[in-house]
Protein backbone atom coordinates (compact mmCIF):
# COMPACT_ATOMS: atom_id res chain seq x y z
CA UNK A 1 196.74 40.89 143.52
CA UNK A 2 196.15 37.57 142.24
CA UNK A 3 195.04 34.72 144.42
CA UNK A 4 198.45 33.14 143.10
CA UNK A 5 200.32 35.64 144.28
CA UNK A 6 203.21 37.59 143.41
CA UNK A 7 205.94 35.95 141.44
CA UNK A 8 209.03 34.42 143.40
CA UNK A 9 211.31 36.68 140.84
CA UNK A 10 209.69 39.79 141.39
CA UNK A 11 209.36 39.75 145.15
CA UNK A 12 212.89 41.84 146.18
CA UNK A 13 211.87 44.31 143.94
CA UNK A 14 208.25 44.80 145.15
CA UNK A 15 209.42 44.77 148.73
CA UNK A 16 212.12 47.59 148.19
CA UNK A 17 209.24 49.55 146.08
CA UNK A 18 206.69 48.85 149.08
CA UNK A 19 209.61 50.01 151.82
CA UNK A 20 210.28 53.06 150.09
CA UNK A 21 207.02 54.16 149.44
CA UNK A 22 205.80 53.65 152.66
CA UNK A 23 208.50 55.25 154.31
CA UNK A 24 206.86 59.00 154.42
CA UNK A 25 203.88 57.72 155.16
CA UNK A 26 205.37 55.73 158.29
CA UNK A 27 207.68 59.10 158.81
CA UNK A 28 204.53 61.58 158.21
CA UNK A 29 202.34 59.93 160.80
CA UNK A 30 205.19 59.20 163.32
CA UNK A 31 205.30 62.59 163.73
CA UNK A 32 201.88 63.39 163.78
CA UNK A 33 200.98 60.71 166.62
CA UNK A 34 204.43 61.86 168.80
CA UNK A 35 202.30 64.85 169.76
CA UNK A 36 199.61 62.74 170.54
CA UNK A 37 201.97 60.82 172.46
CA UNK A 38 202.66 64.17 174.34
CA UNK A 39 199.80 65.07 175.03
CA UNK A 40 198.55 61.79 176.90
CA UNK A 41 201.05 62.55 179.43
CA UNK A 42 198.42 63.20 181.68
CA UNK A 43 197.35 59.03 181.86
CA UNK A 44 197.45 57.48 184.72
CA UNK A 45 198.07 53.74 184.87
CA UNK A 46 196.61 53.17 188.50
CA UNK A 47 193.63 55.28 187.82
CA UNK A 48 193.05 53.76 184.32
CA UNK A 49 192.76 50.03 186.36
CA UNK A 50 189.95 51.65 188.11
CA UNK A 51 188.21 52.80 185.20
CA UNK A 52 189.06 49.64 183.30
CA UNK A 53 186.54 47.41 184.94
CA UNK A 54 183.59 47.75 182.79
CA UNK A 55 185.83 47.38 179.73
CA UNK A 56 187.16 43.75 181.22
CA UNK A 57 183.75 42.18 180.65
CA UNK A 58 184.35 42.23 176.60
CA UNK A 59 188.43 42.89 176.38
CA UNK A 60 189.84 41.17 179.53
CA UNK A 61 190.79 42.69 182.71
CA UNK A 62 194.08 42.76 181.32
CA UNK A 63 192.93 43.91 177.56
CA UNK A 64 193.33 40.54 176.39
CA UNK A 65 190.02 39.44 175.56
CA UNK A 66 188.82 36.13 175.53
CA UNK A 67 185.60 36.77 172.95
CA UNK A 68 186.61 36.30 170.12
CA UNK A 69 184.13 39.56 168.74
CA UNK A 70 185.44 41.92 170.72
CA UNK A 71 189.33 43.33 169.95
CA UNK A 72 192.29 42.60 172.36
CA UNK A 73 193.15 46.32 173.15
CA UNK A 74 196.38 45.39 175.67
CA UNK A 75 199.82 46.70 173.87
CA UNK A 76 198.17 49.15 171.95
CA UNK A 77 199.57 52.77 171.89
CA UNK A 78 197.68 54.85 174.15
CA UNK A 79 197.39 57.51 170.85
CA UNK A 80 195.79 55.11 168.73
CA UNK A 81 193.07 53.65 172.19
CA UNK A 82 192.45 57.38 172.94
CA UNK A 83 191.65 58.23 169.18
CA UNK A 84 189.41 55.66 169.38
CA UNK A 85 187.73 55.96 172.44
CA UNK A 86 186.95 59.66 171.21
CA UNK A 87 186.11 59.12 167.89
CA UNK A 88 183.51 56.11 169.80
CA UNK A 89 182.27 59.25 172.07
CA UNK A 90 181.93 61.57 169.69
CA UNK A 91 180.33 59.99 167.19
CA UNK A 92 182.29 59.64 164.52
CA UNK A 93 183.16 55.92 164.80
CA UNK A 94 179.49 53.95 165.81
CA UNK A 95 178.86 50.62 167.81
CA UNK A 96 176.29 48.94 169.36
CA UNK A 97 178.12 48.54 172.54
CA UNK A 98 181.06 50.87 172.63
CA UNK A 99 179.19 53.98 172.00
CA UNK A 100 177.51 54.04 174.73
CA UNK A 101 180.34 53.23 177.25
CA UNK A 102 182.38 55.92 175.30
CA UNK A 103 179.78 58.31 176.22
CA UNK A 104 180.01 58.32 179.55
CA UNK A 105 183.71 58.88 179.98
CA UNK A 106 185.74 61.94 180.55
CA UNK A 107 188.58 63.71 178.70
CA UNK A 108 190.93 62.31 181.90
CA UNK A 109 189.06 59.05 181.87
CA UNK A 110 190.19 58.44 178.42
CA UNK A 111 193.64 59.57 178.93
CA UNK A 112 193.80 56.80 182.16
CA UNK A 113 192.25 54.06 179.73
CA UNK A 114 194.63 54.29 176.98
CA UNK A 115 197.79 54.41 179.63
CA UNK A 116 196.54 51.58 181.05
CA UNK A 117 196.15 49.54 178.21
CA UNK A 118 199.47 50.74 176.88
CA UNK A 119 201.16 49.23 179.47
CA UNK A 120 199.62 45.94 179.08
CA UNK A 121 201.55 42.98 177.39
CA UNK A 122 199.36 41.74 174.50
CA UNK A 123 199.23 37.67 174.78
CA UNK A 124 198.89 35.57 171.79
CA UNK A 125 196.29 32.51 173.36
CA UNK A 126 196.10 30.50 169.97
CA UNK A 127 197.90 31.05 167.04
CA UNK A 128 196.63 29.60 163.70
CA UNK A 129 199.11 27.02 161.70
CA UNK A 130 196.90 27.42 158.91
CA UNK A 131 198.47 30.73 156.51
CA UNK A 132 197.05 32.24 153.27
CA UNK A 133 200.30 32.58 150.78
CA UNK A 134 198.48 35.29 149.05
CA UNK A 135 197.54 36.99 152.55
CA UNK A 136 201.28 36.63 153.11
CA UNK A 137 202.25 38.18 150.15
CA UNK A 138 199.88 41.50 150.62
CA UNK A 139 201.26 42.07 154.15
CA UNK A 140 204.76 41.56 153.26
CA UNK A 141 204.78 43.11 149.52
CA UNK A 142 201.56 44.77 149.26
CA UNK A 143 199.88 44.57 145.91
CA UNK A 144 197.71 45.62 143.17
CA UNK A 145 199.97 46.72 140.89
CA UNK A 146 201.97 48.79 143.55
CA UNK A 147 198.38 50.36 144.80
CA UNK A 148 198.24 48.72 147.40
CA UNK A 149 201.27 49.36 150.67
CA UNK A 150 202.54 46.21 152.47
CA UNK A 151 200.88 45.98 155.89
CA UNK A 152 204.35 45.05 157.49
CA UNK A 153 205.43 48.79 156.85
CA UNK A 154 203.24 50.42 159.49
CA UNK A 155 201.84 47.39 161.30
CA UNK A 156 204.93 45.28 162.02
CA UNK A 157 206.40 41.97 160.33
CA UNK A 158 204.71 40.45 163.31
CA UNK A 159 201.96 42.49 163.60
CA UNK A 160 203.19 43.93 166.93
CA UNK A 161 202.27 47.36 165.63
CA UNK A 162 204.75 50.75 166.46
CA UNK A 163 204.09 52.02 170.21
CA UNK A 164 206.46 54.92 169.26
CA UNK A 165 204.47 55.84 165.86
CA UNK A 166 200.76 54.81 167.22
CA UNK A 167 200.13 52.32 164.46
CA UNK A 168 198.29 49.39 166.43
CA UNK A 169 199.28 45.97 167.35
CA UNK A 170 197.20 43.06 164.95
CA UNK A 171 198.99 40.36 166.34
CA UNK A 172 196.47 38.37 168.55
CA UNK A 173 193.01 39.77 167.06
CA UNK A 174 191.14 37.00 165.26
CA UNK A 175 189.91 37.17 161.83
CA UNK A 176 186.95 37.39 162.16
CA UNK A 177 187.47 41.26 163.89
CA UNK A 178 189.98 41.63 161.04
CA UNK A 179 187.60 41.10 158.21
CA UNK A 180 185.05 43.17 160.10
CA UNK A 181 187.29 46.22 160.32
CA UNK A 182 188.64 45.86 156.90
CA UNK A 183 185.10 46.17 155.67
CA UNK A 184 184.57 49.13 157.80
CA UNK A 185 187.00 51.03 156.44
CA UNK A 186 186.19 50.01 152.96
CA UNK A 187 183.14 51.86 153.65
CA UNK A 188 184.66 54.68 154.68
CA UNK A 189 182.38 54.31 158.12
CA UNK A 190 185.63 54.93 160.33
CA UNK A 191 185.98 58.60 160.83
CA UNK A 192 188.90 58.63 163.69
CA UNK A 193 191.84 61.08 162.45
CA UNK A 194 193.70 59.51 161.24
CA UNK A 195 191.67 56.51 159.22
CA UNK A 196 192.26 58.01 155.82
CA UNK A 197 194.97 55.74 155.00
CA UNK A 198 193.76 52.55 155.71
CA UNK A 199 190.23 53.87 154.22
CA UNK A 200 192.37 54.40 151.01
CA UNK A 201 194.31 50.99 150.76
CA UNK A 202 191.00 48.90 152.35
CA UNK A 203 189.30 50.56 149.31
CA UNK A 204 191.22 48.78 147.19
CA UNK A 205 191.23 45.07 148.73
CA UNK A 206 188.68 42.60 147.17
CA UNK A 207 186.91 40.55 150.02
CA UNK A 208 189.33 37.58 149.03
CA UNK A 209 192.33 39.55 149.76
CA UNK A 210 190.79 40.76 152.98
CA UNK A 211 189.92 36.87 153.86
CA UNK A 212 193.33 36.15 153.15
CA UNK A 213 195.43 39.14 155.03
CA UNK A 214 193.12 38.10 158.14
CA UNK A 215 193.95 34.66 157.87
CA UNK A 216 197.61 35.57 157.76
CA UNK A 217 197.53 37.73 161.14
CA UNK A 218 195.68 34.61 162.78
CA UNK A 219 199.33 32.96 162.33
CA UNK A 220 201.28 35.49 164.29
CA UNK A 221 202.39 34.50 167.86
């Protein structure tokens, strides 16, 4: 996409093309991330609160952090926080800090984590009034020559995410953890389950668009 953006003209026609092609996508990992869904039954909210306490140091006792590093995780489906916290544990996704804590926990301490922080309201503490028209664009419309999937389709037109379909809330994280996963996954150096498809439209996203999508979530409220 250009840094001018997508013509005023052709913007119905890109969003209809960007909704329908989405739409399996959205439908094929719905269903996929309902059995997850299933099989985290077995959370418990009370017990996650107790396990929760050395996460609160980096994401807030409530999973709203207040560093500006380190991802708010409150609101998120517990699907997409236990993929997470495995693929930390296992190997397969690599930090500095989380591994380590990952490593420790159980199957059932995972499980209580991610109902937990499921049932957390995410909190929006400062909302940017400064958008990116061309970061606005590429969640809305998507881009590069229909490559490229709007953001809105599986993330929200707020960025509130799907708790029903596990596709994460980005409403509230700042850019700078924005650009940082965006990179990641243009590197292909997520390997949770289900990171193939932002791996494939991240590999397409120059580091301007990727400036300019985060820029655009900083607005959300």
């Amino acid at each position: 996409m250009s840094r001018s953006g997508l013509s005023s003209s052709r913007l119905p026609v890109v969003a209809l093309l960007f909704r329908r092609a989405a739409l399996p996508i959205v439908l094929g990992l719905g269903i996929t991330l309902t059995g997850t869904a299933v099989a985290l039954a077995g959370g418990n909210v009370e017990a996650g609160l107790e396990a929760s306490k050395t996460c609160a140091a980096c994401h807030g006792a409530d999973g709203n952090s207040m560093v500006p590093t380190f991802p708010s995780i409150a609101g998120q489906p517990a699907g997409y926080i236990a993929e997470q916290l495995h693929a930390f544990r296992d190997g397969n996704r690599v930090n500095a800090l989380m591994s380590p804590q990952a490593k420790a926990l159980t199957d059932q301490q995972i499980l209580d984590l991610a109902a937990y922080f499921a049932a957390q309201k995410r909190v929006v503490k400062a909302a940017s009034t400064e958008d990116s028209i061309p970061g606005a664009h590429l969640w809305k419309f998507g881009g590069h020559s229909n490559t490229v999937a709007a953001c809105a389709a599986c993330h929200g037109p707020q960025g509130q995410g799907n708790q029903p379909a596990g596709f994460p809330a980005l409403r509230g994280l700042t850019p700078q953890y924005i650009t940082e996963s965006l990179i990641a996954y243009r590197k292909d150096e997520r390997k949770t389950e289900h990171a193939s498809i932002m791996v494939s439209i991240a590999s397409k996203l120059s580091d301007d668009d990727i400036k300019d999508v985060a820029q655009h979530i900083a607005t959300f409220r």
